[in-house]
N, C-alpha and C. Protein backbone atom coordinates (compact mmCIF):
# COMPACT_ATOMS: atom_id res chain seq x y z
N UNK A 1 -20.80 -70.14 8.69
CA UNK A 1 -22.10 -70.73 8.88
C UNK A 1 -22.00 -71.97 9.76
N UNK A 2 -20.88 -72.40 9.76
CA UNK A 2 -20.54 -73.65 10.37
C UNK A 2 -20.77 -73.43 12.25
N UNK A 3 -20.55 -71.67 12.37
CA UNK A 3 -20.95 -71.47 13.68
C UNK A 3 -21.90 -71.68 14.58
N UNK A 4 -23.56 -71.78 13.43
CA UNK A 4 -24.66 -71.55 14.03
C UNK A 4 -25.18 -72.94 14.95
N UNK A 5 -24.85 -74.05 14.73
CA UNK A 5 -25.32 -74.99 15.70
C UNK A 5 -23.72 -75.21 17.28
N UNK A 6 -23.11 -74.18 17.12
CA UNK A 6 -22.34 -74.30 18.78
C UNK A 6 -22.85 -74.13 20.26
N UNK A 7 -22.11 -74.86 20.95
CA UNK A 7 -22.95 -75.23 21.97
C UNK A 7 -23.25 -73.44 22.98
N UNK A 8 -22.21 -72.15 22.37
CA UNK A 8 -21.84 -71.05 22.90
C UNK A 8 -22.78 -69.82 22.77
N UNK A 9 -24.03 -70.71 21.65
CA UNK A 9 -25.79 -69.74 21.18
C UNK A 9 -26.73 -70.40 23.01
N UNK A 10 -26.13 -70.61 23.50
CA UNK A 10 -27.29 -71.44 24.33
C UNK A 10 -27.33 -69.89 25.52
N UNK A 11 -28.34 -69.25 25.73
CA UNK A 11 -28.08 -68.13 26.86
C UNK A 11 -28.18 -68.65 27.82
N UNK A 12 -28.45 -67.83 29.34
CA UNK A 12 -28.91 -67.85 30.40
C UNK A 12 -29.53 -68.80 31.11
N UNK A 13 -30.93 -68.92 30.13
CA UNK A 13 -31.75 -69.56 30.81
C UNK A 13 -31.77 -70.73 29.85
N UNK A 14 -31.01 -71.19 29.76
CA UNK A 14 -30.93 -72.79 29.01
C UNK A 14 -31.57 -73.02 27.31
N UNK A 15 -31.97 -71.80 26.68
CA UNK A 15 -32.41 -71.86 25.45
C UNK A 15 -31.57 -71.85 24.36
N UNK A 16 -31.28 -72.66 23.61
CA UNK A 16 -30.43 -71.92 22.45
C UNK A 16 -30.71 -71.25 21.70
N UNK A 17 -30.12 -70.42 21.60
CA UNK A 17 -30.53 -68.58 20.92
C UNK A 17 -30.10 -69.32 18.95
N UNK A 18 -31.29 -68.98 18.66
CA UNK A 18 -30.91 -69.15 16.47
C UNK A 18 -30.23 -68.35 16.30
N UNK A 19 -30.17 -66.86 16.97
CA UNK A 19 -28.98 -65.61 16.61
C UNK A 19 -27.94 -65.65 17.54
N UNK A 20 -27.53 -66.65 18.00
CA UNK A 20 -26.92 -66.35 19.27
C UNK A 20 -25.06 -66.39 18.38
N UNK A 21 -24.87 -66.26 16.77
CA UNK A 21 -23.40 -66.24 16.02
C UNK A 21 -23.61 -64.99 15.58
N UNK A 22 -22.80 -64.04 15.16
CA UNK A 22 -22.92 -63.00 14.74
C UNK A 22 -23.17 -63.36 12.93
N UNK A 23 -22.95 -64.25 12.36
CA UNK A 23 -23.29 -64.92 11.12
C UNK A 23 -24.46 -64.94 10.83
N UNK A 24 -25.33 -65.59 11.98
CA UNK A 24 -26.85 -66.03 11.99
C UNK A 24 -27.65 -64.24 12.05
N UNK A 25 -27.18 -63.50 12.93
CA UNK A 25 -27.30 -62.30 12.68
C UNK A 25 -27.51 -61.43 11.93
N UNK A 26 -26.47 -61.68 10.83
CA UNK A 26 -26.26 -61.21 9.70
C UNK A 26 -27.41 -61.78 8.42
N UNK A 27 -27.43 -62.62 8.30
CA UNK A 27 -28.37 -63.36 7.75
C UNK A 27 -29.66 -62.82 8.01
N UNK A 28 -29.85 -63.00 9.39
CA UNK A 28 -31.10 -63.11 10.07
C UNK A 28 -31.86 -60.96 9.41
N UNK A 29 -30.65 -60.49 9.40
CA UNK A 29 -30.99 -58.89 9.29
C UNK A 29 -31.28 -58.93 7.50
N UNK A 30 -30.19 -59.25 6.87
CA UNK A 30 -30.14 -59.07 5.26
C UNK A 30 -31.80 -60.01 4.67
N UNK A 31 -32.58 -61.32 5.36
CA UNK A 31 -33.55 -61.68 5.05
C UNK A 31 -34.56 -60.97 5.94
N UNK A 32 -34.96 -59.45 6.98
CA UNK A 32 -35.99 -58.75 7.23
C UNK A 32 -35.51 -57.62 6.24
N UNK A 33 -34.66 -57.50 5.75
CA UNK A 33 -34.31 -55.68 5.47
C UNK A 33 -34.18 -55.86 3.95
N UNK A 34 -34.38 -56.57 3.13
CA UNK A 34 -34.04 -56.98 1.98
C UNK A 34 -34.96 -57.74 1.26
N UNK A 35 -35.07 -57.46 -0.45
CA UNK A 35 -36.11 -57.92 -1.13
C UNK A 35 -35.39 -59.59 -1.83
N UNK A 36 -34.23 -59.79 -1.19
CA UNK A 36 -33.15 -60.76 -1.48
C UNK A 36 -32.39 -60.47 -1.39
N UNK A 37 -31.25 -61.43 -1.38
CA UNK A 37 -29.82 -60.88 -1.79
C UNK A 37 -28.86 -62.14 -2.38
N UNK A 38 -27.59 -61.45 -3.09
CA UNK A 38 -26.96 -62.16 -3.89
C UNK A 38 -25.82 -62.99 -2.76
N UNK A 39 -25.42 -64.01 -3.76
CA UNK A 39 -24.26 -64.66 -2.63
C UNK A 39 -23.40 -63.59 -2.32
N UNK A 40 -22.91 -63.03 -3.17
CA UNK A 40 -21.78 -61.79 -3.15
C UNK A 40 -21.83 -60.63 -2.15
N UNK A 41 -23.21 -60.49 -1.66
CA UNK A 41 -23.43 -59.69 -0.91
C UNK A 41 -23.87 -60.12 0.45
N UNK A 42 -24.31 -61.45 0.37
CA UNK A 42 -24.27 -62.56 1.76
C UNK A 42 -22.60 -62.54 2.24
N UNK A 43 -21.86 -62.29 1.37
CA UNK A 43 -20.42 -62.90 1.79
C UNK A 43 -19.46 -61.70 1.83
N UNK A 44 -20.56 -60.32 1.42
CA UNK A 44 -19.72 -59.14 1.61
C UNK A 44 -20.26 -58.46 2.85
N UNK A 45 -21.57 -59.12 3.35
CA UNK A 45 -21.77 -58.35 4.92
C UNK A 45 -21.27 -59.20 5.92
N UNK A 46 -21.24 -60.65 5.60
CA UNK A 46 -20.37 -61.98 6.52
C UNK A 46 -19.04 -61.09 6.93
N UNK A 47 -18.58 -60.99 5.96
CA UNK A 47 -16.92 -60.75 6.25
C UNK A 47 -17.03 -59.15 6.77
N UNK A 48 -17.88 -57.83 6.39
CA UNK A 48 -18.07 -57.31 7.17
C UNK A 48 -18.03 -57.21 8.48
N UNK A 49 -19.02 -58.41 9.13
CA UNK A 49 -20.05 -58.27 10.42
C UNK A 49 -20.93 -57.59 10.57
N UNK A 50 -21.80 -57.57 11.78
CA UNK A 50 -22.57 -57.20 12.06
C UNK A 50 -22.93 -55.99 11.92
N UNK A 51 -22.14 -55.16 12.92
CA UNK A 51 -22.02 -53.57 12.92
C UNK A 51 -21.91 -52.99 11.58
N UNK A 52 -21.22 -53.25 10.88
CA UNK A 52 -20.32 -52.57 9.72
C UNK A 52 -21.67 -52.57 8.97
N UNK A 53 -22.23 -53.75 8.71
CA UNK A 53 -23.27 -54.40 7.33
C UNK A 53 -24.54 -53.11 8.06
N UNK A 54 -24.85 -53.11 9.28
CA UNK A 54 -25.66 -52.31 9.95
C UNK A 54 -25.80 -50.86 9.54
N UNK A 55 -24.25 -50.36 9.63
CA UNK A 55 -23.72 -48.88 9.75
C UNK A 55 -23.96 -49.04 7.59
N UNK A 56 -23.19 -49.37 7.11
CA UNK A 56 -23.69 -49.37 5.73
C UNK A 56 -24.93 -49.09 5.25
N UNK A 57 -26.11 -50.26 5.85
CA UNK A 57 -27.29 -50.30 5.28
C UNK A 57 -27.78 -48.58 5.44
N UNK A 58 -27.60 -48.41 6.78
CA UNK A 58 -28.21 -47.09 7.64
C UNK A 58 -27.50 -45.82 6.76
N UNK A 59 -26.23 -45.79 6.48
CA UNK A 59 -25.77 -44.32 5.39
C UNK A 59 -26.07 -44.75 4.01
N UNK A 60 -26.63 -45.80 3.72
CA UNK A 60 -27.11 -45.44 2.28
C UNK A 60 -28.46 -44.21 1.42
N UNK A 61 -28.50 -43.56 0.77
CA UNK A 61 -28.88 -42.30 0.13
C UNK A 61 -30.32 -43.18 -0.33
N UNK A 62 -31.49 -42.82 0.20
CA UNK A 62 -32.56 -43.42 -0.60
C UNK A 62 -32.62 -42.83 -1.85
N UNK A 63 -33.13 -43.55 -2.54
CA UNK A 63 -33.39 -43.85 -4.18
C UNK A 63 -34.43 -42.62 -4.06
N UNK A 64 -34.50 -41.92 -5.52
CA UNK A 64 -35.11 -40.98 -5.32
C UNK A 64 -36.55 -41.04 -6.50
N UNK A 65 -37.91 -40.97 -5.90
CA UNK A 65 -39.14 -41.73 -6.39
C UNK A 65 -39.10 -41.26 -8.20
N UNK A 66 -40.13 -41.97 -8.83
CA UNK A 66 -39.57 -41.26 -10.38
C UNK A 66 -40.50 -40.80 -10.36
N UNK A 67 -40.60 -39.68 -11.04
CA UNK A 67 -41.69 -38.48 -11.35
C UNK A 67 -42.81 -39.05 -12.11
N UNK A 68 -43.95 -38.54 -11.72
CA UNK A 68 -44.98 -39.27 -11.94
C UNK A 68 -45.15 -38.69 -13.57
N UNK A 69 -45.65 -38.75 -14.49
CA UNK A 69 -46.39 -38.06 -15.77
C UNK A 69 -47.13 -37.17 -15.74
N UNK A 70 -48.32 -37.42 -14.79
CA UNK A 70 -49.64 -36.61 -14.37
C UNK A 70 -49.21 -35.37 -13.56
N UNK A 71 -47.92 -35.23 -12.92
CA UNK A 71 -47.67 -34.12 -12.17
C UNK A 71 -47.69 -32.91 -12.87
N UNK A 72 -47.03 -33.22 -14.54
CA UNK A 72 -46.51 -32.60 -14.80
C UNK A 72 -48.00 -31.37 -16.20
N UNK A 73 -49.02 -32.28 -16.48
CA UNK A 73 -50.08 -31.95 -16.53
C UNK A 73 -50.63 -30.89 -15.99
N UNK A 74 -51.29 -29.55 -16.17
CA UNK A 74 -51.95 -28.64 -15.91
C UNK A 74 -52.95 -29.10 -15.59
N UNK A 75 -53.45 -29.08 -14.13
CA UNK A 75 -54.73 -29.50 -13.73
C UNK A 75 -54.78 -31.04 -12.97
N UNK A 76 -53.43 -31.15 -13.01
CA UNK A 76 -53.77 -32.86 -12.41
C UNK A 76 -54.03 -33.90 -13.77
N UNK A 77 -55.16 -34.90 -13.45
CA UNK A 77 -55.32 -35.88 -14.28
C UNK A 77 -56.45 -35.49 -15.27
N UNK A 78 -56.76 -34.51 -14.85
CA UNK A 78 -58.32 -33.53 -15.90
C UNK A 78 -57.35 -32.68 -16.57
N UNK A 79 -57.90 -32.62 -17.96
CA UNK A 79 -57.44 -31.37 -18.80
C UNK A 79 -58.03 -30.51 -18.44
N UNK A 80 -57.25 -29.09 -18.38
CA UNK A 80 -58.05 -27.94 -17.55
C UNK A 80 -59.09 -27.00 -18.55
N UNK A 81 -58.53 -27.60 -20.45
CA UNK A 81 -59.58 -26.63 -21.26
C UNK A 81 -60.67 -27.61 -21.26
């Protein structure tokens, strides 16, 4: 973290880039893609990087929705007698 204020985020055209560490990156992805996260997992995509924490998020198996009650009802949410 100590990376993110170096003088080596500054691009092209004289701006300093906030993502311009692959740290700030990381961060910057786990707080859009995430409902939070734990230190443990701040410090298990850090040491990752970028790519890796990326390629992870992307092969994970979505959660699979829980069955509603009413599906299982004849007729939907109306009793059918």
């Amino acid at each position: 973290m100590q990376q993110l204020g170096t003088a080596s985020n500054v691009i092209a055209s004289g701006w300093p880039s906030p993502l311009g560490s692959e740290s700030a990156r990381v961060m910057h992805m786990l707080r859009r893609t995430t409902l939070g996260y734990t230190t443990a997992q701040l410090e298990g995509a850090l040491s990752d990087g970028f790519d890796r924490t990326v390629d992870r998020m992307l092969d994970s198996k979505p959660a699979e929705p829980p069955a509603l009650a009413i599906a299982s009802t004849p007729g939907g949410r109306f009793n059918v007698a």
